[in-house]
C-alpha atoms as a PDB file:
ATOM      1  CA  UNK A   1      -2.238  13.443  -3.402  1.00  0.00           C
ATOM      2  CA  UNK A   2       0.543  15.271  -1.446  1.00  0.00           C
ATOM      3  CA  UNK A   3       3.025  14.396  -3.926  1.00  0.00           C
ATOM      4  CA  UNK A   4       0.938  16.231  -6.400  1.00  0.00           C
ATOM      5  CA  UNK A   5       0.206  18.934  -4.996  1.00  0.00           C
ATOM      6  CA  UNK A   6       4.103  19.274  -4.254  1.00  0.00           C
ATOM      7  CA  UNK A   7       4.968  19.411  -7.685  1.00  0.00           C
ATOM      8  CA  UNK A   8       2.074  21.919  -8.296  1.00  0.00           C
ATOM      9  CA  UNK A   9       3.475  23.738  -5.504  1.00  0.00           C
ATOM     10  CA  UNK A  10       7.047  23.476  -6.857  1.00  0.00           C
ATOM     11  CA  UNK A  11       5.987  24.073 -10.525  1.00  0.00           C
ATOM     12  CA  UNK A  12       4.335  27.490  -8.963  1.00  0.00           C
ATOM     13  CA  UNK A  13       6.788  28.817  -6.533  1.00  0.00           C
ATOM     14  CA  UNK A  14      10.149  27.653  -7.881  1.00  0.00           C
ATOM     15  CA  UNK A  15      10.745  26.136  -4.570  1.00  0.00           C
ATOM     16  CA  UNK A  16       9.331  24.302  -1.599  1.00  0.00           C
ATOM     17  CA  UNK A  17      10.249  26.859   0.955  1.00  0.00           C
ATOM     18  CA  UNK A  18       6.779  27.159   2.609  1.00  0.00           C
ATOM     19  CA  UNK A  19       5.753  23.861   1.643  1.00  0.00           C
ATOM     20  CA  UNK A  20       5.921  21.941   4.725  1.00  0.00           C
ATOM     21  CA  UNK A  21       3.746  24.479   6.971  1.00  0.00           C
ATOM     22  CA  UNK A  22       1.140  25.024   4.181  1.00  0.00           C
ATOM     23  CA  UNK A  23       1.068  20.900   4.134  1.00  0.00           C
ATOM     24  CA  UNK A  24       0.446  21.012   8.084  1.00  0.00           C
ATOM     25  CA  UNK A  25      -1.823  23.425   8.203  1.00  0.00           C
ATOM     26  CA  UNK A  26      -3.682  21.680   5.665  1.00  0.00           C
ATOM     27  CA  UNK A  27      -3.277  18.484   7.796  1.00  0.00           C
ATOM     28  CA  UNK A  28      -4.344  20.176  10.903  1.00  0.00           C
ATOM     29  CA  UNK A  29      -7.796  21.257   9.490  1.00  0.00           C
ATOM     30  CA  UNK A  30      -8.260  17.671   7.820  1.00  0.00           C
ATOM     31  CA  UNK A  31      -8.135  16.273  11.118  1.00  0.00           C
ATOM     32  CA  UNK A  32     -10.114  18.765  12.902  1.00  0.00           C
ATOM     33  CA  UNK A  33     -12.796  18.243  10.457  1.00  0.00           C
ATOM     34  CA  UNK A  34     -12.732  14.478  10.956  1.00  0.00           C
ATOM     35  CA  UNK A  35     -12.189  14.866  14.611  1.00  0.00           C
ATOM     36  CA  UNK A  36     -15.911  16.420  14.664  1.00  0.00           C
ATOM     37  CA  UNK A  37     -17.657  13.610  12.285  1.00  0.00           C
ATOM     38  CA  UNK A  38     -16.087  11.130  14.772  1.00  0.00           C
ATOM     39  CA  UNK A  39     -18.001  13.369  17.711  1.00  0.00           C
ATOM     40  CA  UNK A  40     -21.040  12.639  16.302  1.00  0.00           C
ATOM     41  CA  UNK A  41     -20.251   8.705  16.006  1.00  0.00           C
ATOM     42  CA  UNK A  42     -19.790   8.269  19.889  1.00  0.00           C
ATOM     43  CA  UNK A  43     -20.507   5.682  21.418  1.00  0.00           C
ATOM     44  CA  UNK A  44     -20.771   4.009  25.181  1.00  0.00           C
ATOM     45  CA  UNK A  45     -20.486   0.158  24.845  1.00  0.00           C
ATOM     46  CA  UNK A  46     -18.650  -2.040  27.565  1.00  0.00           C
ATOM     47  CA  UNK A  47     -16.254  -3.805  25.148  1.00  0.00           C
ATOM     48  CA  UNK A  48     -16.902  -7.785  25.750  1.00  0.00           C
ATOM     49  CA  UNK A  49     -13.820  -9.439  27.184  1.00  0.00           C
ATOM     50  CA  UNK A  50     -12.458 -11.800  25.153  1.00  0.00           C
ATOM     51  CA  UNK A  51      -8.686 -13.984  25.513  1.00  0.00           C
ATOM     52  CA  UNK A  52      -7.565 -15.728  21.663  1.00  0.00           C
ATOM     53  CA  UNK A  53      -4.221 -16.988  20.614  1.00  0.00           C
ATOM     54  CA  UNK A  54      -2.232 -15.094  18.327  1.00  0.00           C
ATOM     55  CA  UNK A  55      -0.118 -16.323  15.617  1.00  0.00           C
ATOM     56  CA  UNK A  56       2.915 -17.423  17.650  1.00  0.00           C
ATOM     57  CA  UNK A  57       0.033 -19.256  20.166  1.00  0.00           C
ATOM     58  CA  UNK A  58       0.080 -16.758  22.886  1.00  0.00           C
ATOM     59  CA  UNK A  59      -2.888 -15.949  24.854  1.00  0.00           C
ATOM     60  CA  UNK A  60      -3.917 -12.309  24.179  1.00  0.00           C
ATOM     61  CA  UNK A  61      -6.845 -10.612  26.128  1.00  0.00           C
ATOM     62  CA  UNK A  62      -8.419  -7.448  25.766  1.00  0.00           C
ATOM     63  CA  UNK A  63      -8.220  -7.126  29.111  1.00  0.00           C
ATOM     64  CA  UNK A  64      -4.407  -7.387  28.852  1.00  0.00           C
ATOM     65  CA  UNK A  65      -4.556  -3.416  27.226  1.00  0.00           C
ATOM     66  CA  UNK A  66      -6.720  -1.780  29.863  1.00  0.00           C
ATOM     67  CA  UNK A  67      -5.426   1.762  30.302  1.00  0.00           C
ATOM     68  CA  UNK A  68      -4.524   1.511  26.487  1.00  0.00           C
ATOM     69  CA  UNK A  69      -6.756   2.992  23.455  1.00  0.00           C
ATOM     70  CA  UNK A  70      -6.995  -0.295  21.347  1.00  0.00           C
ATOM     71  CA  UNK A  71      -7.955  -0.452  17.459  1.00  0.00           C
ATOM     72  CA  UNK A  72      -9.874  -3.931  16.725  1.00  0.00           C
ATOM     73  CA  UNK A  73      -9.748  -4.283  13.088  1.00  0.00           C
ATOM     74  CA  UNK A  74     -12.108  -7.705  12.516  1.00  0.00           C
ATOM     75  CA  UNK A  75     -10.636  -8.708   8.767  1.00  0.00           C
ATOM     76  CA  UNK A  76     -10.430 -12.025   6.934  1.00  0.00           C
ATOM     77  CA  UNK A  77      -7.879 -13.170   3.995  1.00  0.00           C
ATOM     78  CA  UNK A  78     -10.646 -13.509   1.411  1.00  0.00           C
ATOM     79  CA  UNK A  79     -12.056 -10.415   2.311  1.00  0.00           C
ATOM     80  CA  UNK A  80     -10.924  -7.530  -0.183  1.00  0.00           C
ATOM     81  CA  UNK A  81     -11.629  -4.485   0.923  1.00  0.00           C
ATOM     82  CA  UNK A  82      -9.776  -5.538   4.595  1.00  0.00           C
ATOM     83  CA  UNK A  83      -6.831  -6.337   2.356  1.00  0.00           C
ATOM     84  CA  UNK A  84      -6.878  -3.467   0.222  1.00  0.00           C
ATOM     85  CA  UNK A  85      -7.105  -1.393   3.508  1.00  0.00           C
ATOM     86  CA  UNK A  86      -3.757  -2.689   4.893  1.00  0.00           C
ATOM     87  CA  UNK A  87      -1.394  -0.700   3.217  1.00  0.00           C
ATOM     88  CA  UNK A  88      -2.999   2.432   4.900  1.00  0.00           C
ATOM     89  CA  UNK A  89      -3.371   0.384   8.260  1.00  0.00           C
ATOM     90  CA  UNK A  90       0.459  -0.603   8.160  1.00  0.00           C
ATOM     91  CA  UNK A  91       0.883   3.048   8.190  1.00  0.00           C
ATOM     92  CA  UNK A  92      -1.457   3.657  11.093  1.00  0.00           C
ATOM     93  CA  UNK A  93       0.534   1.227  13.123  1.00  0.00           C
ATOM     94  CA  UNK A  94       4.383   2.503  11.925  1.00  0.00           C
ATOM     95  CA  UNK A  95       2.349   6.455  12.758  1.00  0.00           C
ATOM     96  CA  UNK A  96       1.756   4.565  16.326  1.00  0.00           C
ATOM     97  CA  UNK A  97       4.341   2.343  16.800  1.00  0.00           C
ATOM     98  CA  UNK A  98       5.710   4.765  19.548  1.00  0.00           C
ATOM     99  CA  UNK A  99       3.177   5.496  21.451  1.00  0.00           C
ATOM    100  CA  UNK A 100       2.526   3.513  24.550  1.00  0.00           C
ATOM    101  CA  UNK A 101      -0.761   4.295  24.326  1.00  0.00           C
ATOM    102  CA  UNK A 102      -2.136   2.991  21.311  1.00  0.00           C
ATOM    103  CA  UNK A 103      -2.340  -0.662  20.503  1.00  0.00           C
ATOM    104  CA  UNK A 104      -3.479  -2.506  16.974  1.00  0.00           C
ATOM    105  CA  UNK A 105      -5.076  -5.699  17.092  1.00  0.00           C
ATOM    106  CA  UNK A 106      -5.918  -7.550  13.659  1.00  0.00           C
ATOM    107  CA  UNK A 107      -8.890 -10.316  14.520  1.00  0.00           C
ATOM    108  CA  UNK A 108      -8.978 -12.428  11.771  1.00  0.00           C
ATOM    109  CA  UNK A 109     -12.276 -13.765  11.983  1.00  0.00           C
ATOM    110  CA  UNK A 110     -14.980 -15.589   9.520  1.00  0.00           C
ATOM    111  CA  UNK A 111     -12.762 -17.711   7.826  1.00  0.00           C
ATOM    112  CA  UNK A 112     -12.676 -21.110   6.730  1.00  0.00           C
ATOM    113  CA  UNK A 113     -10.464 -24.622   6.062  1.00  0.00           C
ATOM    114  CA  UNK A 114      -7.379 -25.798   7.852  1.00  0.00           C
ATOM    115  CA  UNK A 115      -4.728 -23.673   6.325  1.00  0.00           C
ATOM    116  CA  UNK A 116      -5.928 -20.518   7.537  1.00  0.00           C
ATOM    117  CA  UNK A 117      -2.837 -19.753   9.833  1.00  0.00           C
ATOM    118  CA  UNK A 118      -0.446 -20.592   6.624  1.00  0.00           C
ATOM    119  CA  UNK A 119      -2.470 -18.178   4.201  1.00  0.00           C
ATOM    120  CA  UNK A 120      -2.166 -15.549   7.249  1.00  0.00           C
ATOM    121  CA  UNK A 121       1.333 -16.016   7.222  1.00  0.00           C
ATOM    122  CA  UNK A 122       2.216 -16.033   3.961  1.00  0.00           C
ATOM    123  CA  UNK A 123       0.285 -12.873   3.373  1.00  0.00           C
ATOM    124  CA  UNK A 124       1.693 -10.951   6.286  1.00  0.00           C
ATOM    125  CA  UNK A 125       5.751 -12.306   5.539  1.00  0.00           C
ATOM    126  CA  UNK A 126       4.707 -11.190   1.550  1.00  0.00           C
ATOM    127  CA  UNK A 127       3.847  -7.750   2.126  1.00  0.00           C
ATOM    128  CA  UNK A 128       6.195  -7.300   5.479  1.00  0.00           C
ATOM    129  CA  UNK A 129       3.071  -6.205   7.586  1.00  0.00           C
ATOM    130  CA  UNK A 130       4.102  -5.712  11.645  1.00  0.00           C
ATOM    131  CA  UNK A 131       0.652  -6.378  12.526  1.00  0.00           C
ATOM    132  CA  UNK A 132      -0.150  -8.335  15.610  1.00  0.00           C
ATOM    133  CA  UNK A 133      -2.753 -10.613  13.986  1.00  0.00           C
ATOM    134  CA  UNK A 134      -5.112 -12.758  16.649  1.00  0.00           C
ATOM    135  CA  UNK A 135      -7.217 -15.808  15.086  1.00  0.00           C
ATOM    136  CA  UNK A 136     -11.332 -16.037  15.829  1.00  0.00           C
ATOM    137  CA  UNK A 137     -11.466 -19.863  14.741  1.00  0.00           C
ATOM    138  CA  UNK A 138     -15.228 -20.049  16.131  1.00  0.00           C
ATOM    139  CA  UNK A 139     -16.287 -16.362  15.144  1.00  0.00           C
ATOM    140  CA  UNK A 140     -17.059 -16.210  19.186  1.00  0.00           C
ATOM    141  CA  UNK A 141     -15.391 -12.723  19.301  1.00  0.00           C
ATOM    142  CA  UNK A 142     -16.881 -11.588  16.296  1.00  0.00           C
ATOM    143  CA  UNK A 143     -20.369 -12.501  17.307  1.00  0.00           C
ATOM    144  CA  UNK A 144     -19.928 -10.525  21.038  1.00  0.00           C
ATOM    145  CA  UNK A 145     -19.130  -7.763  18.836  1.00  0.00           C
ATOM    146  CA  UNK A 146     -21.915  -8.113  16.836  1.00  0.00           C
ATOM    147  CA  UNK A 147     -19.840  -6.918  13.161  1.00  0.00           C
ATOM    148  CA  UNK A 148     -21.740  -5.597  10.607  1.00  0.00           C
ATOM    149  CA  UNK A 149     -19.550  -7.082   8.135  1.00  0.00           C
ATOM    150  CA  UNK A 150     -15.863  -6.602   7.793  1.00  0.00           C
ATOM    151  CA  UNK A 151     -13.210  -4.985   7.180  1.00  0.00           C
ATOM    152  CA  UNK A 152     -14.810  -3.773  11.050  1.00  0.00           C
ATOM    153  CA  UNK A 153     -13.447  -1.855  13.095  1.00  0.00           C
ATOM    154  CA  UNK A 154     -13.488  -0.923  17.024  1.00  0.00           C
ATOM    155  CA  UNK A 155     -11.584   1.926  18.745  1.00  0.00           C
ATOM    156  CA  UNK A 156     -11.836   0.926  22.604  1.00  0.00           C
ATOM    157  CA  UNK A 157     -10.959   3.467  24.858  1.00  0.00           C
ATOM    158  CA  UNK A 158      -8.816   3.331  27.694  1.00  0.00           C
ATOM    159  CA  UNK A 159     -11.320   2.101  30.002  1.00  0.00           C
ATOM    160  CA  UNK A 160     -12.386  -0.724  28.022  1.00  0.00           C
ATOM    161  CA  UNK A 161     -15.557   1.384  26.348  1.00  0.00           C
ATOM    162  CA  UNK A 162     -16.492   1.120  22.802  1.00  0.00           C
ATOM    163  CA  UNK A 163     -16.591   4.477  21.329  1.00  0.00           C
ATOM    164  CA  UNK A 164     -16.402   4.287  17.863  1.00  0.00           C
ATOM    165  CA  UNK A 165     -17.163   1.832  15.391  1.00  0.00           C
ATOM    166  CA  UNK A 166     -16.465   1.883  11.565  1.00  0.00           C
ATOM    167  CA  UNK A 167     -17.033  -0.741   8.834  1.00  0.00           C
ATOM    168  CA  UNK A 168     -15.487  -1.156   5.397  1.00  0.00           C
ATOM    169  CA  UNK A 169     -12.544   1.034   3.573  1.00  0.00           C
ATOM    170  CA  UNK A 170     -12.823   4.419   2.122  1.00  0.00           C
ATOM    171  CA  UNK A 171     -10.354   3.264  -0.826  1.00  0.00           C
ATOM    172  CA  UNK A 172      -7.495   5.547   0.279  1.00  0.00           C
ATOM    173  CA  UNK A 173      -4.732   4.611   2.681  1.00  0.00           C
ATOM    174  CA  UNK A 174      -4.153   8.586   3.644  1.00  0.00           C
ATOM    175  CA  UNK A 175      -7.631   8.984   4.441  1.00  0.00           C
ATOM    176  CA  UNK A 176      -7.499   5.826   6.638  1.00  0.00           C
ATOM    177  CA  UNK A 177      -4.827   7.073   8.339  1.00  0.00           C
ATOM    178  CA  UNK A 178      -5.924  10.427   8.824  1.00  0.00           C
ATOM    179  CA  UNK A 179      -9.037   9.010  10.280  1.00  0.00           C
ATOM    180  CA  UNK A 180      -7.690   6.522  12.867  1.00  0.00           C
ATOM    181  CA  UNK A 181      -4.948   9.767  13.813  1.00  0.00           C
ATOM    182  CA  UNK A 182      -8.318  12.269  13.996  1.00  0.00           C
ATOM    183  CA  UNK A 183     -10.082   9.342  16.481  1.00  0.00           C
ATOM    184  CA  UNK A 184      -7.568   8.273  18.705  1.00  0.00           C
ATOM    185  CA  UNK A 185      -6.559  11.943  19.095  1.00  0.00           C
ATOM    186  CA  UNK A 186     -10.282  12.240  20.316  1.00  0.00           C
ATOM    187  CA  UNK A 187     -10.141   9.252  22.543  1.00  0.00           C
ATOM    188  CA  UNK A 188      -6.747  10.750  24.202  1.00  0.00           C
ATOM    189  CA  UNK A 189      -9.384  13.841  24.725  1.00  0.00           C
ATOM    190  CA  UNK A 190     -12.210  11.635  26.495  1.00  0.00           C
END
C-alpha cells in the first residue's frame, strides 16, 4: 500500500519532497487509532509460568523476561494462517530487534509426529526467519493459556500480566505490524 500511494504521490507532485512527513503523519494516526481498539481489549491475567526447551535445547522460562513486554505467538507448521502471518511477524521482530524491552517468543504448539523439530527447522532456515521458536510437545503451555485456536497471541506486560490477547491474522503483514507497534507502545504506557 505505501508503495502505491508513493507513486500516486509522485505521479501528482512531480516529486517526493513532502512524502515522508505526510507518510508519518499518516502512520501516527494509524497507530493512535489502533492504540485505542487495543484500550478496549485490556486485560488483567497473571500469565502462567511456564520453562520449555527451545530449538537449540535450552531451557527458556517466562519468568526468565520479567521486567520485559513479551509477545507469545502460539503457532504450529500445519497451521496456515500462523504461517502466512510470519512475514509481517519477521518484521515485528527486525522493528524490535533493538529494543531491550521487547521480546518475541514463537510456541509452537499442537503439533504432531516425530519430525516436528526438522519441519521447524527447515521452515525457519527456508525463509531466514530470526525467530526464537520454543516447542510445546505436550500442549501443557497451550492448555494454561487456554488458546482459542491459533495463530494466538499474548502480549505480557512487564510484570508478568496478560493484557492483551489476539487470535488469527488479519491477512496483511503492515497491519500486523502496525498492530503489535500500536500495543506494545500501550504496554510501555501501563
Amino acid at each position: 500500500m505505501k508503495e502505491t500511494l508513493k507513486i500516486i504521490y509522485q505521479n501528482k507532485y512531480g516529486n517526493l519532497d513532502k512524502y515522508n512527513e505526510l507518510v508519518a503523519t499518516f502512520e501516527d494516526k494509524i497507530l493512535e487509532r489502533l492504540k485505542e481498539e487495543a484500550k478496549t481489549k485490556i486485560k488483567n491475567d497473571i500469565a502462567p509460568d511456564f520453562t520449555l526447551k527451545d530449538l537449540n535445547g535450552k531451557d527458556i522460562s517466562l519468568s526468565d523476561y520479567k521486567g520485559k513486554i513479551v509477545i507469545l505467538d502460539f503457532w504450529a507448521t500445519w497451521c496456515a494462517p500462523c504461517l502466512a502471518s510470519f512475514p509481517g511477524m519477521q518484521k515485528a521482530v527486525d522493528k524490535f530487534a533493538n529494543d531491550p524491552d521487547v521480546v518475541f517468543l514463537f510456541v509452537n504448539t499442537s503439533e504432531k509426529g516425530d519430525d516436528v523439530e526438522k519441519k521447524i527447522k527447515s521452515l525457519i532456515d527456508k525463509k531466514k526467519y530470526t525467530f526464537h521458536i520454543l516447542l510445546d510437545k505436550e500442549y501443557k503451555v497451550r492448555d494454561a493459556f487456554n488458546t482459542k485456536g491459533i495463530p494466538n497471541k499474548f502480549f505480557i506486560d512487564k510484570n508478568g500480566i496478560i493484557r492483551i490477547e489476539s487470535t488469527g491474522f488479519s491477512g496483511s503483514a503492515d497491519r500486523l505490524v502496525d498492530e503489535i507497534t500500536a500495543t506494545i507502545s500501550l504496554l510501555k504506557e501501563l
